[in-house]
Protein backbone atom coordinates (compact mmCIF):
# COMPACT_ATOMS: atom_id res chain seq x y z
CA UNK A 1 79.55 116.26 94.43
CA UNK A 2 83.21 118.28 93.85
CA UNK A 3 83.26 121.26 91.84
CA UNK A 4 86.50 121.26 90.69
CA UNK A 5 88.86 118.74 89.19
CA UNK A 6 91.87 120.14 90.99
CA UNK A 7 91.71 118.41 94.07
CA UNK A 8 95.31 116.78 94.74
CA UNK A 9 94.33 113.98 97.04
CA UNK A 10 91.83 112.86 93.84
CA UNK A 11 94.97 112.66 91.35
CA UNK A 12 97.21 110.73 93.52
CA UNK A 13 94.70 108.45 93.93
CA UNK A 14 94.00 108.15 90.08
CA UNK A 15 90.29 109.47 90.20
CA UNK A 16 89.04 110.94 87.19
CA UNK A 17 85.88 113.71 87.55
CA UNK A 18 84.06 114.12 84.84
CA UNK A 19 82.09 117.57 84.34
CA UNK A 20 78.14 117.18 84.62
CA UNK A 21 75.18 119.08 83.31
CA UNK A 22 71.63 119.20 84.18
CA UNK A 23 69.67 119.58 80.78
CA UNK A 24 67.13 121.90 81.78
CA UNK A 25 63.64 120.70 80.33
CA UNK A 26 62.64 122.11 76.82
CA UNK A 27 66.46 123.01 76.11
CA UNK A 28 68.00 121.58 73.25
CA UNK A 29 70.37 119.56 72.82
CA UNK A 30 73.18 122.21 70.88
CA UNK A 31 72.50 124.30 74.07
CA UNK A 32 73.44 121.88 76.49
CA UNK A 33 76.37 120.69 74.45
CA UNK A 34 77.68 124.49 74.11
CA UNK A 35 77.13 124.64 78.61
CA UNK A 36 79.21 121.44 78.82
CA UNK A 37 81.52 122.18 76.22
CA UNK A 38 82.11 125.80 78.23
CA UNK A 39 82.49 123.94 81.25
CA UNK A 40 85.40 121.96 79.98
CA UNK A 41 87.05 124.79 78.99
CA UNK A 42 86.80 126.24 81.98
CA UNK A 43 88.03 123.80 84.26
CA UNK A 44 91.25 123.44 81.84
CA UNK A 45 90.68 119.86 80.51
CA UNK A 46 91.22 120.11 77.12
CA UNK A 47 94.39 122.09 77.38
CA UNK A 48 95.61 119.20 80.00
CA UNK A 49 95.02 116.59 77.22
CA UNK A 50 97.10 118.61 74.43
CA UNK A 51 99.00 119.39 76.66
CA UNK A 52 99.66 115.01 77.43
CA UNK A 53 99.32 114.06 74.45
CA UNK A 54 103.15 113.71 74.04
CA UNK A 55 105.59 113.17 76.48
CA UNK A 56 107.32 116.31 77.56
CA UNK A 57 110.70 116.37 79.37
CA UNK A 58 110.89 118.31 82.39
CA UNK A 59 113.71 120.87 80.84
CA UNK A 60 111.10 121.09 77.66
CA UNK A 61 108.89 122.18 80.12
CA UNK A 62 110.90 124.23 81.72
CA UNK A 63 112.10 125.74 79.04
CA UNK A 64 108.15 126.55 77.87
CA UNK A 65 107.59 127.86 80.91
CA UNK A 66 110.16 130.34 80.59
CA UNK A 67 109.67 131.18 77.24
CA UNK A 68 106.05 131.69 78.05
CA UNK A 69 106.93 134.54 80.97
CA UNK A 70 109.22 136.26 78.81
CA UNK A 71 106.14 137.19 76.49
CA UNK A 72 104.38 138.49 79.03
């Protein structure tokens, strides 16, 4: 199984991963749901769907982009 949801060759080809979890026996279910949950966020997909939720012009992100290296 892939690790990360990165891989170029698997977005060309329109491949979606979805992140997996083993529930470990006797855990419940709140835990697992906070492992997954931090699993997302670490792999970036929520930010990728806010992020395409609207369309966003190349300049727009261009000019985000700058804006957000100027803060730092």
């Amino acid at each position: 199984m892939l690790k990360n949801n990165s891989d170029p060759i698997l977005k060309r080809k329109g491949m979606i991963l979805v992140p997996e979890i083993e529930i470990k026996k006797g855990e419940s279910f709140e835990g697992a749901m906070r492992r997954f949950k931090r699993k997302i966020e670490e792999e970036g997909i929520l930010r990728e769907v806010r992020d395409r939720k609207h369309y966003e012009k190349p300049s727009e992100r261009k000019r985000k982009k700058m804006k957000q290296s100027k803060r730092r």
